[in-house]
C-alpha atoms as a PDB file:
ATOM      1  CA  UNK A   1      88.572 -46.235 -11.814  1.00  0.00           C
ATOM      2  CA  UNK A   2      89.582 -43.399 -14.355  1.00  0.00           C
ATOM      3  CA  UNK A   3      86.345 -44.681 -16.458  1.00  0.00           C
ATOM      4  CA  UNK A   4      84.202 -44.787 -13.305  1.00  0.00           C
ATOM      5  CA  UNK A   5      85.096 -41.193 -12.252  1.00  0.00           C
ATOM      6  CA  UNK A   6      84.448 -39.558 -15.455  1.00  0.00           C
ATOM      7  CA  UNK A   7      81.266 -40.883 -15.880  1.00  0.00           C
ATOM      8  CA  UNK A   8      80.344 -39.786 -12.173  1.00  0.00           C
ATOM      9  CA  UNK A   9      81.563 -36.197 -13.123  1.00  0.00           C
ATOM     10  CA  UNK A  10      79.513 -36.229 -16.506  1.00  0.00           C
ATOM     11  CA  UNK A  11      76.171 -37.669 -14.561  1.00  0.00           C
ATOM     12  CA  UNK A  12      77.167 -34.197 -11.721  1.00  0.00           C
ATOM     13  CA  UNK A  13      77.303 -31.875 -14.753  1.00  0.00           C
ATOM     14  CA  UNK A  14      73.916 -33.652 -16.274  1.00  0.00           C
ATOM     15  CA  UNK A  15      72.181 -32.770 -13.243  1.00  0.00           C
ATOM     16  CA  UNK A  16      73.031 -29.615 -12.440  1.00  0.00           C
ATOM     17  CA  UNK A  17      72.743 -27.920 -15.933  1.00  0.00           C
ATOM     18  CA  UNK A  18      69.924 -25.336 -16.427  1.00  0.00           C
ATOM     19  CA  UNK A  19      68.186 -27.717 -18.850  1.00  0.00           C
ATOM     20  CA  UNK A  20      67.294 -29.917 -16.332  1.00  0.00           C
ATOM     21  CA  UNK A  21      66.032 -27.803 -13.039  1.00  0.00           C
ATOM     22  CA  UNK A  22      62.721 -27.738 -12.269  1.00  0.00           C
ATOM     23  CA  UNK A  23      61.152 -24.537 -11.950  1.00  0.00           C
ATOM     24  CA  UNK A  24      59.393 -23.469  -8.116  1.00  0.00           C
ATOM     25  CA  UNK A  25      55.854 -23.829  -8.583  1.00  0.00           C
ATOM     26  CA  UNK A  26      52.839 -23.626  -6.328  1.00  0.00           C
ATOM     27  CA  UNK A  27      52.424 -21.566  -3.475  1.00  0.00           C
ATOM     28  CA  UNK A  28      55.875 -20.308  -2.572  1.00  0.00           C
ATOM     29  CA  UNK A  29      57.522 -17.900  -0.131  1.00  0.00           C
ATOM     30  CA  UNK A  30      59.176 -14.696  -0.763  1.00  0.00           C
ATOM     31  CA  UNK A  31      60.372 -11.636   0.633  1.00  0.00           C
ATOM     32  CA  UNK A  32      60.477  -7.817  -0.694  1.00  0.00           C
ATOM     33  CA  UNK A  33      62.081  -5.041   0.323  1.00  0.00           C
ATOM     34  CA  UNK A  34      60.627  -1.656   0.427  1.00  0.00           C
ATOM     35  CA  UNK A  35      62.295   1.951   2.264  1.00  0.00           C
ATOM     36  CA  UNK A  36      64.574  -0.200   3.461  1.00  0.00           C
ATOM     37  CA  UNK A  37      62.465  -2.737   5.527  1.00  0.00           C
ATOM     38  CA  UNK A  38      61.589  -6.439   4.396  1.00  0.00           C
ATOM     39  CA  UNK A  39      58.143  -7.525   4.121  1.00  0.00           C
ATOM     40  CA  UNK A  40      57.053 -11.467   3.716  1.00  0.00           C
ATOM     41  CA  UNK A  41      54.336 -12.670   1.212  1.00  0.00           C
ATOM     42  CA  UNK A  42      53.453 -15.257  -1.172  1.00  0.00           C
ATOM     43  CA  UNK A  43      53.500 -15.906  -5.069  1.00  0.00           C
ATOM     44  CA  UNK A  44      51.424 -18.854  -6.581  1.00  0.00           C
ATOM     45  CA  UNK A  45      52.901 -19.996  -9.403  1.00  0.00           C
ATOM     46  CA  UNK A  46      50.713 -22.318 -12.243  1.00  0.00           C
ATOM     47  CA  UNK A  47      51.802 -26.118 -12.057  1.00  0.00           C
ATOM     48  CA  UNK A  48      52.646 -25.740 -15.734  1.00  0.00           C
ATOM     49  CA  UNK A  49      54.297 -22.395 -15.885  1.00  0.00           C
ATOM     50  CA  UNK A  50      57.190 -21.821 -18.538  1.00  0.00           C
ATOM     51  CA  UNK A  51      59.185 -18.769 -18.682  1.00  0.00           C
ATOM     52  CA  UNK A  52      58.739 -18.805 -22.456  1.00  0.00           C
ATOM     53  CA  UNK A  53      55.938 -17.277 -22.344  1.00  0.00           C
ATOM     54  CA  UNK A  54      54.311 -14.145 -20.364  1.00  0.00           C
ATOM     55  CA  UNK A  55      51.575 -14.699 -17.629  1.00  0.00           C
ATOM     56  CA  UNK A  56      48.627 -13.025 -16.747  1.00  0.00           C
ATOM     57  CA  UNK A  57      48.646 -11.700 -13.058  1.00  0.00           C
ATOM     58  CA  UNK A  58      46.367 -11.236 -10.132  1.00  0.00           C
ATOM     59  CA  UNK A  59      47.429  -9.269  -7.068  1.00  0.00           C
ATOM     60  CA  UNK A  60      44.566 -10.294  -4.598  1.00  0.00           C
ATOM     61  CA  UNK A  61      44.026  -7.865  -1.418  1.00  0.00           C
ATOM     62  CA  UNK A  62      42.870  -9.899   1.720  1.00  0.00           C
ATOM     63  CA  UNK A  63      40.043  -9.179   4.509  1.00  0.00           C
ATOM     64  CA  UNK A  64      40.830  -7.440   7.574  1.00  0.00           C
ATOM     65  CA  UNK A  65      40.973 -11.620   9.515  1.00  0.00           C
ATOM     66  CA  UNK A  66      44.237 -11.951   7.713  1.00  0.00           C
ATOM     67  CA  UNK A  67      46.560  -8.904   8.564  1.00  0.00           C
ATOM     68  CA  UNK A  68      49.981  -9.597  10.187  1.00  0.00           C
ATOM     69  CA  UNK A  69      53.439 -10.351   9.228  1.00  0.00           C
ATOM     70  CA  UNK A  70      53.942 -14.166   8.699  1.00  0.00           C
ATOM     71  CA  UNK A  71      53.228 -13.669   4.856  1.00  0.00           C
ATOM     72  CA  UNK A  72      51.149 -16.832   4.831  1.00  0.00           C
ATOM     73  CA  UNK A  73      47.879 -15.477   6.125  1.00  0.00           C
ATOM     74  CA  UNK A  74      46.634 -13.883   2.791  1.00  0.00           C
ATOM     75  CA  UNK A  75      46.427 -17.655   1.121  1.00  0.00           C
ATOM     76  CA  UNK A  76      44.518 -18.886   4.217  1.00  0.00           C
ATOM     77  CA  UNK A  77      40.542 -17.187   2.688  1.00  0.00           C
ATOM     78  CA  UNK A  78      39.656 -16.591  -0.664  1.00  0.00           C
ATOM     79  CA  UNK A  79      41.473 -17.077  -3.895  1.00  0.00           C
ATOM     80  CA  UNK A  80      43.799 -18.832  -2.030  1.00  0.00           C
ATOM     81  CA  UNK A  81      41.223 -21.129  -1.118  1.00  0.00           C
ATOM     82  CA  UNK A  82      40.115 -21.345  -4.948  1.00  0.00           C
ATOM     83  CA  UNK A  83      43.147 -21.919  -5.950  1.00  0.00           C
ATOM     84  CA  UNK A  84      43.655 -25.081  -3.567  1.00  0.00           C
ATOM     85  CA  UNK A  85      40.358 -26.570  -4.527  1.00  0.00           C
ATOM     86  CA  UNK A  86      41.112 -26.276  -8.560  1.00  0.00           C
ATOM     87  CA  UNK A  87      44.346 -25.188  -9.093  1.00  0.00           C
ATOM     88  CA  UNK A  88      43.744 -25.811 -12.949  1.00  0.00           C
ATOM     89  CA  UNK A  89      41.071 -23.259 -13.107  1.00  0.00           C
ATOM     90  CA  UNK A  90      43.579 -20.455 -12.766  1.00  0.00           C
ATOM     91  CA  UNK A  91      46.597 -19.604 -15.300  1.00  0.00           C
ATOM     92  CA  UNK A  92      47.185 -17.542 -13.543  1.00  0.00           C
ATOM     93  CA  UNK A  93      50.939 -15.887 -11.215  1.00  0.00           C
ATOM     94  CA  UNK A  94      49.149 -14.870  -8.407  1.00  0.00           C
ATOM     95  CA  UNK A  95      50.368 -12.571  -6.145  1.00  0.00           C
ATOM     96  CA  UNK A  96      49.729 -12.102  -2.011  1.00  0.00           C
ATOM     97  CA  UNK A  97      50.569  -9.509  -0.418  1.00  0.00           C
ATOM     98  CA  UNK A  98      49.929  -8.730   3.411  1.00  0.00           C
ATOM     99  CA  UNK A  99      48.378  -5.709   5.289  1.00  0.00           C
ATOM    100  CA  UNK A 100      49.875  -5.269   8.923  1.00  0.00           C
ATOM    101  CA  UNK A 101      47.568  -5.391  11.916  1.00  0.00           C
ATOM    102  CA  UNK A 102      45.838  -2.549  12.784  1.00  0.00           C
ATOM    103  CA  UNK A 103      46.419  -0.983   9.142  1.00  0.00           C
ATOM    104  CA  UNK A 104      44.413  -0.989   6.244  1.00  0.00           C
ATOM    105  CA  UNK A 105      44.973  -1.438   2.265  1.00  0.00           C
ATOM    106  CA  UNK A 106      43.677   2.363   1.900  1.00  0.00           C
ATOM    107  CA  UNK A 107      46.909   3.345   3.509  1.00  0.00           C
ATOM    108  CA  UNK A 108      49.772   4.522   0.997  1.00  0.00           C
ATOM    109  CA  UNK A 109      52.468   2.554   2.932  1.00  0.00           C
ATOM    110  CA  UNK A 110      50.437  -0.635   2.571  1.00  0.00           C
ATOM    111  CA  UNK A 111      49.906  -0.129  -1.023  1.00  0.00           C
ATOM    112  CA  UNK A 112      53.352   0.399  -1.672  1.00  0.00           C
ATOM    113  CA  UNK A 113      54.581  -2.928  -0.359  1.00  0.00           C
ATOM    114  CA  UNK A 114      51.037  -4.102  -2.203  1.00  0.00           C
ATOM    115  CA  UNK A 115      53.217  -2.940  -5.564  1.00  0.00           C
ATOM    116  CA  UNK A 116      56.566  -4.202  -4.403  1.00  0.00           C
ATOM    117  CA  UNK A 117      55.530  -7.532  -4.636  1.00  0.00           C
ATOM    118  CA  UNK A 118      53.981  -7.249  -7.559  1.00  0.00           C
ATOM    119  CA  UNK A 119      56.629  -5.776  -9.353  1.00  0.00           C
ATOM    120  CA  UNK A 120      59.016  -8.277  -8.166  1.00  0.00           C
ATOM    121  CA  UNK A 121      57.110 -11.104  -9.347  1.00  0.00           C
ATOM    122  CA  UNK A 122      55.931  -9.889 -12.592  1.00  0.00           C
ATOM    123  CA  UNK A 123      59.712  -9.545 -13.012  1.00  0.00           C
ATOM    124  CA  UNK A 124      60.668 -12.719 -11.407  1.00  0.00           C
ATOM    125  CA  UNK A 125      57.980 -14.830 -12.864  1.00  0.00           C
ATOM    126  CA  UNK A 126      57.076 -12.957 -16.835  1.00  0.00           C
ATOM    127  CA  UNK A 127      53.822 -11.665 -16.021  1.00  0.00           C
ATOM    128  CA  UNK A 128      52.220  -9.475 -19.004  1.00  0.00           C
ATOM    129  CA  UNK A 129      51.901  -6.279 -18.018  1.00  0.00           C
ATOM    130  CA  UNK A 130      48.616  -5.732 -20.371  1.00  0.00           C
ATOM    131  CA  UNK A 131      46.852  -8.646 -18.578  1.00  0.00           C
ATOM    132  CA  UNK A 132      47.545  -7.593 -14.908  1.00  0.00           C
ATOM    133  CA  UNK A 133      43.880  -8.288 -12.645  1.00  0.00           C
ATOM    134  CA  UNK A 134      42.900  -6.944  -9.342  1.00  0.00           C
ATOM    135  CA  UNK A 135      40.845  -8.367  -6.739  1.00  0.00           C
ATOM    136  CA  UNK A 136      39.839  -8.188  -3.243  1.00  0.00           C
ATOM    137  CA  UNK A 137      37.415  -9.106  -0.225  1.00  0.00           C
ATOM    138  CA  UNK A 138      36.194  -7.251   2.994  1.00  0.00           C
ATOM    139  CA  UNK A 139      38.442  -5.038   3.521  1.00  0.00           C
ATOM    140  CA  UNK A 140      40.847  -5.883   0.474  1.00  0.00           C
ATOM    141  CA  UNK A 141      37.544  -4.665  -1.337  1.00  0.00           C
ATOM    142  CA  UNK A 142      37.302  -1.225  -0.210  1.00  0.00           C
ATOM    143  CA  UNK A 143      41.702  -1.516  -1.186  1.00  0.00           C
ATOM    144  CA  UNK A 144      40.769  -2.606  -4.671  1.00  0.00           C
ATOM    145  CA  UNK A 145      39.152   0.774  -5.289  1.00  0.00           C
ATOM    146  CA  UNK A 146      41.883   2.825  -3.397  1.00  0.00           C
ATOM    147  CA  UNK A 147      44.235   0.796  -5.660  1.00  0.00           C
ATOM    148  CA  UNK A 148      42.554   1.409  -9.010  1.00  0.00           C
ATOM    149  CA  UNK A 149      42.165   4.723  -8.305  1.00  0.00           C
ATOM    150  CA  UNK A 150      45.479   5.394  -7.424  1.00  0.00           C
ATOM    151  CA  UNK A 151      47.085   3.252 -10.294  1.00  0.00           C
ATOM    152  CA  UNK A 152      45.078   4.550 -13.548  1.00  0.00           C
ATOM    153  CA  UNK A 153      45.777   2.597 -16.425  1.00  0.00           C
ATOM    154  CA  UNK A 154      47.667  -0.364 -14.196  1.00  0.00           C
ATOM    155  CA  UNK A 155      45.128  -2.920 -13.734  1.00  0.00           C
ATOM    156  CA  UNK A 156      43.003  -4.596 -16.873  1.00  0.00           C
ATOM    157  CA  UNK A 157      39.997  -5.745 -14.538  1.00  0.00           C
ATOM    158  CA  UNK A 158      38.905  -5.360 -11.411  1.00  0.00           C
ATOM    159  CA  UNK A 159      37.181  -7.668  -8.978  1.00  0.00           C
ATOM    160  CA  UNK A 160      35.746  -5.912  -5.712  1.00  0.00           C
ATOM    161  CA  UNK A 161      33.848  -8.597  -3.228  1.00  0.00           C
ATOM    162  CA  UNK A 162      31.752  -7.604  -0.499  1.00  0.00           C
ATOM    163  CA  UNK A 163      33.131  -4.080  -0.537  1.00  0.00           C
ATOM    164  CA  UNK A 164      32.473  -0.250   0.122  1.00  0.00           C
ATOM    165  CA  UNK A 165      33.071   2.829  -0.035  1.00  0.00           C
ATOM    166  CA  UNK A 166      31.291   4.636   3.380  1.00  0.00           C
ATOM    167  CA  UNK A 167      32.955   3.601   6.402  1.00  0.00           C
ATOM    168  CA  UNK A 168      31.828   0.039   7.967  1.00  0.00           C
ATOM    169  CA  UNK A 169      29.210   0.395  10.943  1.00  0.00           C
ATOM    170  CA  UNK A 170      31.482  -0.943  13.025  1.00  0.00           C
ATOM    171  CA  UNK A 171      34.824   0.041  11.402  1.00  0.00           C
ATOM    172  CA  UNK A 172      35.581   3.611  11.068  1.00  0.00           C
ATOM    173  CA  UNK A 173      38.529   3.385   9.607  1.00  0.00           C
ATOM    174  CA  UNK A 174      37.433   1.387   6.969  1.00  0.00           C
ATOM    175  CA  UNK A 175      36.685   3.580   3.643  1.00  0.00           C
ATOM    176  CA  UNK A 176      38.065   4.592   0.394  1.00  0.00           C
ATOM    177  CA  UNK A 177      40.033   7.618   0.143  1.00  0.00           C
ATOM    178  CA  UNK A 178      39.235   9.900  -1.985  1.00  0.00           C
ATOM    179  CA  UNK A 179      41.674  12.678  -3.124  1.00  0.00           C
ATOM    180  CA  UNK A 180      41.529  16.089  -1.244  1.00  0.00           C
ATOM    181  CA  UNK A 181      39.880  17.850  -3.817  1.00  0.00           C
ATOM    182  CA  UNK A 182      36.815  15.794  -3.922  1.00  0.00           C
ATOM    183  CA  UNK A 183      36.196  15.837  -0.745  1.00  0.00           C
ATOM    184  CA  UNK A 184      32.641  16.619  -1.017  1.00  0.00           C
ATOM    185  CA  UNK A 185      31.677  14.934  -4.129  1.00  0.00           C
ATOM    186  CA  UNK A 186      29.477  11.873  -4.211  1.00  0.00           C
ATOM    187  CA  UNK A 187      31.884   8.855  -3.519  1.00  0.00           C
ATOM    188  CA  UNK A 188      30.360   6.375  -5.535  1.00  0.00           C
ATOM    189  CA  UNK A 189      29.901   8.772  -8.475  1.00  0.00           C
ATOM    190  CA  UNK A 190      33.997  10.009  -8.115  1.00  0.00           C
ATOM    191  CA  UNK A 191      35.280   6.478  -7.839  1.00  0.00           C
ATOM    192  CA  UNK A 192      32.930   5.610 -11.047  1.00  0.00           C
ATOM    193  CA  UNK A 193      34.787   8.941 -12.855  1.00  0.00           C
ATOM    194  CA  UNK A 194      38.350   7.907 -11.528  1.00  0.00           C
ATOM    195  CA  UNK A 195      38.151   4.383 -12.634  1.00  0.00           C
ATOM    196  CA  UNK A 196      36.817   5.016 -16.341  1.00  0.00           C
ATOM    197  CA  UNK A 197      36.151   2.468 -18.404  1.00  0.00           C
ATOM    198  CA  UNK A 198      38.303  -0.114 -16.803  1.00  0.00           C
ATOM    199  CA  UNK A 199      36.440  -3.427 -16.383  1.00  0.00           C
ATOM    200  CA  UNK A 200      34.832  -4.469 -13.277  1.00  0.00           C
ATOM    201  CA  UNK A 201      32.890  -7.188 -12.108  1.00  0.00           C
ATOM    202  CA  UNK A 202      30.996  -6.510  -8.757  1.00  0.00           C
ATOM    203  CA  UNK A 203      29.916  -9.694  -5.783  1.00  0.00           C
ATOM    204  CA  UNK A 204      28.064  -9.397  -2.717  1.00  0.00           C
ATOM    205  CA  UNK A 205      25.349 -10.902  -0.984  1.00  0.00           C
ATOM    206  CA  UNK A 206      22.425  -8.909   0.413  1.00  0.00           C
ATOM    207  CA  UNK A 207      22.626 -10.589   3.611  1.00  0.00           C
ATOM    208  CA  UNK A 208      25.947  -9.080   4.802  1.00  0.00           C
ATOM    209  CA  UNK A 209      26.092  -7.661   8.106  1.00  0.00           C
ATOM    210  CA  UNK A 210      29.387  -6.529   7.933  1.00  0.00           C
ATOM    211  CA  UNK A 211      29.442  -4.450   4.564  1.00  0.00           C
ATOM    212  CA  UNK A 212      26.170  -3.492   3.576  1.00  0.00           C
ATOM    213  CA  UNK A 213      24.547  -4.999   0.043  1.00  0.00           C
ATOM    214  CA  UNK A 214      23.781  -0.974  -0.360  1.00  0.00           C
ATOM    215  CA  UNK A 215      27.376   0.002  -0.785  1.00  0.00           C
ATOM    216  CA  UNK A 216      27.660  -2.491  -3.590  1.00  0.00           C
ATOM    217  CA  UNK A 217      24.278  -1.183  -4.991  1.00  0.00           C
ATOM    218  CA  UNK A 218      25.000   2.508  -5.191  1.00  0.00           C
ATOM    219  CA  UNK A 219      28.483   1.534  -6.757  1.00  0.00           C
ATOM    220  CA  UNK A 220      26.381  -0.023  -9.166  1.00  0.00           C
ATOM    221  CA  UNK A 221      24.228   2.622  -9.741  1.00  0.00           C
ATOM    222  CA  UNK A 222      27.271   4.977 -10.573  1.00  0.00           C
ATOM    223  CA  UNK A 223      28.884   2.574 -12.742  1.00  0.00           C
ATOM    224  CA  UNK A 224      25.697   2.401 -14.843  1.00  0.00           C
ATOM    225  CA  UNK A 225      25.117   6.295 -14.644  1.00  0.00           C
ATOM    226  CA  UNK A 226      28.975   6.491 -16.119  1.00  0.00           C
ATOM    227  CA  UNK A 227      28.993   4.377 -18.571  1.00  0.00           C
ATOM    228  CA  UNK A 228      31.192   2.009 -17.337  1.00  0.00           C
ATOM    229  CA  UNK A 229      31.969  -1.481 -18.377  1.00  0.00           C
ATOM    230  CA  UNK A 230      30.970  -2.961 -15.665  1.00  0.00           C
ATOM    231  CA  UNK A 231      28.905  -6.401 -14.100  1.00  0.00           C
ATOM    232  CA  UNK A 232      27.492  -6.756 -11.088  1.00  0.00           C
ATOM    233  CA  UNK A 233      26.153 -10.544  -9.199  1.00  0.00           C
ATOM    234  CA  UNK A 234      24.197  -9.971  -5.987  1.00  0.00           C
ATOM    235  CA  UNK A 235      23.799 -13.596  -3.870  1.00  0.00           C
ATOM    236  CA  UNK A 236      19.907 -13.959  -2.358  1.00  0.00           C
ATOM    237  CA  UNK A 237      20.154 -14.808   1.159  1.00  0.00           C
ATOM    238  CA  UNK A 238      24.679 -14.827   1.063  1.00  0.00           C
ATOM    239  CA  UNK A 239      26.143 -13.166   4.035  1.00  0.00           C
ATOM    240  CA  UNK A 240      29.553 -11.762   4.497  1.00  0.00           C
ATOM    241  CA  UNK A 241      31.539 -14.224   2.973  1.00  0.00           C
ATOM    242  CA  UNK A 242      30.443 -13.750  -0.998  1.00  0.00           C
ATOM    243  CA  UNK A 243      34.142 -14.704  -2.114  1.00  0.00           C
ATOM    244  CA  UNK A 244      34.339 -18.408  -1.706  1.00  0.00           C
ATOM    245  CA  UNK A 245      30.840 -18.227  -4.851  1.00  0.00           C
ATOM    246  CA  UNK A 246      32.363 -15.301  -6.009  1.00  0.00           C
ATOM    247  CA  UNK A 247      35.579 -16.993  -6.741  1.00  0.00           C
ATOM    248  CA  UNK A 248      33.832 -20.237  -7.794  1.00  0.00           C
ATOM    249  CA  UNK A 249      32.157 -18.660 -10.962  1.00  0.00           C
ATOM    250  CA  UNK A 250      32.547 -20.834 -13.709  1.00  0.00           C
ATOM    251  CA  UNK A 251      32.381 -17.785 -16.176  1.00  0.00           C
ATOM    252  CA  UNK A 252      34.899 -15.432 -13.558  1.00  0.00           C
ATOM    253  CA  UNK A 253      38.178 -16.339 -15.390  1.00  0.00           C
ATOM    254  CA  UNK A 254      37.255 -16.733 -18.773  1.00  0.00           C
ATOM    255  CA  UNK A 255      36.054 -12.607 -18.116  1.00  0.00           C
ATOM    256  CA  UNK A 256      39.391 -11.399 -16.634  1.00  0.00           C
ATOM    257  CA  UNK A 257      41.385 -13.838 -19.475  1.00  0.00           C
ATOM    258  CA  UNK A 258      39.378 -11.822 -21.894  1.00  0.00           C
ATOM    259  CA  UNK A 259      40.316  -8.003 -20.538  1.00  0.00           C
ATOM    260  CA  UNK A 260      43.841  -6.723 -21.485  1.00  0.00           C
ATOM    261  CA  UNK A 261      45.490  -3.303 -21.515  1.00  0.00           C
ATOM    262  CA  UNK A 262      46.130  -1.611 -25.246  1.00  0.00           C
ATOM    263  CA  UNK A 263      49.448  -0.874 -24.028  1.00  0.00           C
END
């Protein structure tokens, strides 16, 4: 008995030793906290991560269909999608935060929970902070240039998809915002200045009816005029939904892998 109980203890010890958990991987659950409120959203996490190592990051801002509060939304279009179809495509700790209904990314409250969760994964889960990417669709497309803007230096790529600048024909409320002070500059040219030579690759098709191709064009256009480092791909005949070919490029990660701060 004395022989059978000490072997049961050593096999308890065995199993519950840090050596031998298994880290959370996949698309996982969490919750941050920001001015004293909690906010839900979710973390992918590579199949093969190791914490021995430090990961490149995406934070990926979602289209206006998948605002709310469940923190599971933001997976359900887009890279989340990708990510599903060929997980092994992207080595990637991705990161999902949500907009609440009726808000928008451009909104400083919503980009402060944005950051939140970013922070607390990069921390939780090693991300490099010279190889930190930023994407978006819809409306987390117009939020990827509020972001960028806002966030100088941060972000080592950026990835807007069917975005804009000008306010949506049927959305108002839907814009970049610029800074007080350049108010009455050209949009497109300001962002282009703001942004610097931070990488960016540009999607849209020139069938959208909810963002038009031309706010993608004139971005362009102001890119080029600046200098920029910049690429755009323009899908004959695509409507609104540009990120499920977008996110499908075969060349899309290999680009972003290649971009990394000097810092």
């Amino acid at each position: 008995m004395r022989l059978g109980l000490l072997a049961a203890l050593a096999a308890l010890v065995c199993s519950c030793s840090p050596a031998s958990a298994r880290m959370e991987t996949g698309f996982l659950d969490r919750t941050v906290s920001v001015a004293g409120k909690d906010y839900r959203y979710q973390v992918y996490v590579p199949a093969n991560f190791a914490s021995q190592k430090l990961w490149p990051a995406i934070l990926f801002l979602h289209g206006s269909g998948e605002r709310g509060s469940d923190g599971l939304l933001p997976t359900a279009e887009g890279l989340g999608n990708a990510i599903r179809r060929n997980s092994s495509r992207f080595p990637f700790v991705v990161v999902f935060p949500q907009c609440t209904e009726n808000h928008t990314w451009g909104e400083p409250e919503m980009r402060a929970r944005a950051l939140a969760a970013l922070d607390h994964s990069m921390k939780e889960f090693h991300g490099d902070s010279r190889r930190v990417y930023l994407t978006g669709l819809s409306m987390g497309g117009y939020g990827t240039w509020d972001f960028a803007m806002a966030e100088p230096g941060r972000f080592a790529a950026l990835v807007p998809i069917c975005s804009g600048l000008r306010p949506a024909p049927d959305w108002s409320e839907l814009r970049v915002h610029l800074p007080a002070e350049a108010k009455d500059a050209n949009p497109y040219a300001e962002v282009a200045r703001r942004i610097g030579k931070t990488p960016v690759w540009m999607f849209h098709g020139d069938a959208d009816d909810a963002v038009p191709v031309e706010e993608s064009r004139q971005m362009a256009a102001a890119l080029k005029a600046a200098g920029a480092d910049f690429k755009y791909t323009e899908y004959p005949g695509v409507g609104h939904n540009s990120w499920d070919r977008a996110y499908a490029e075969l060349d899309l990660v290999l680009w972003l892998l290649s971009k990394s701060l000097n810092h």
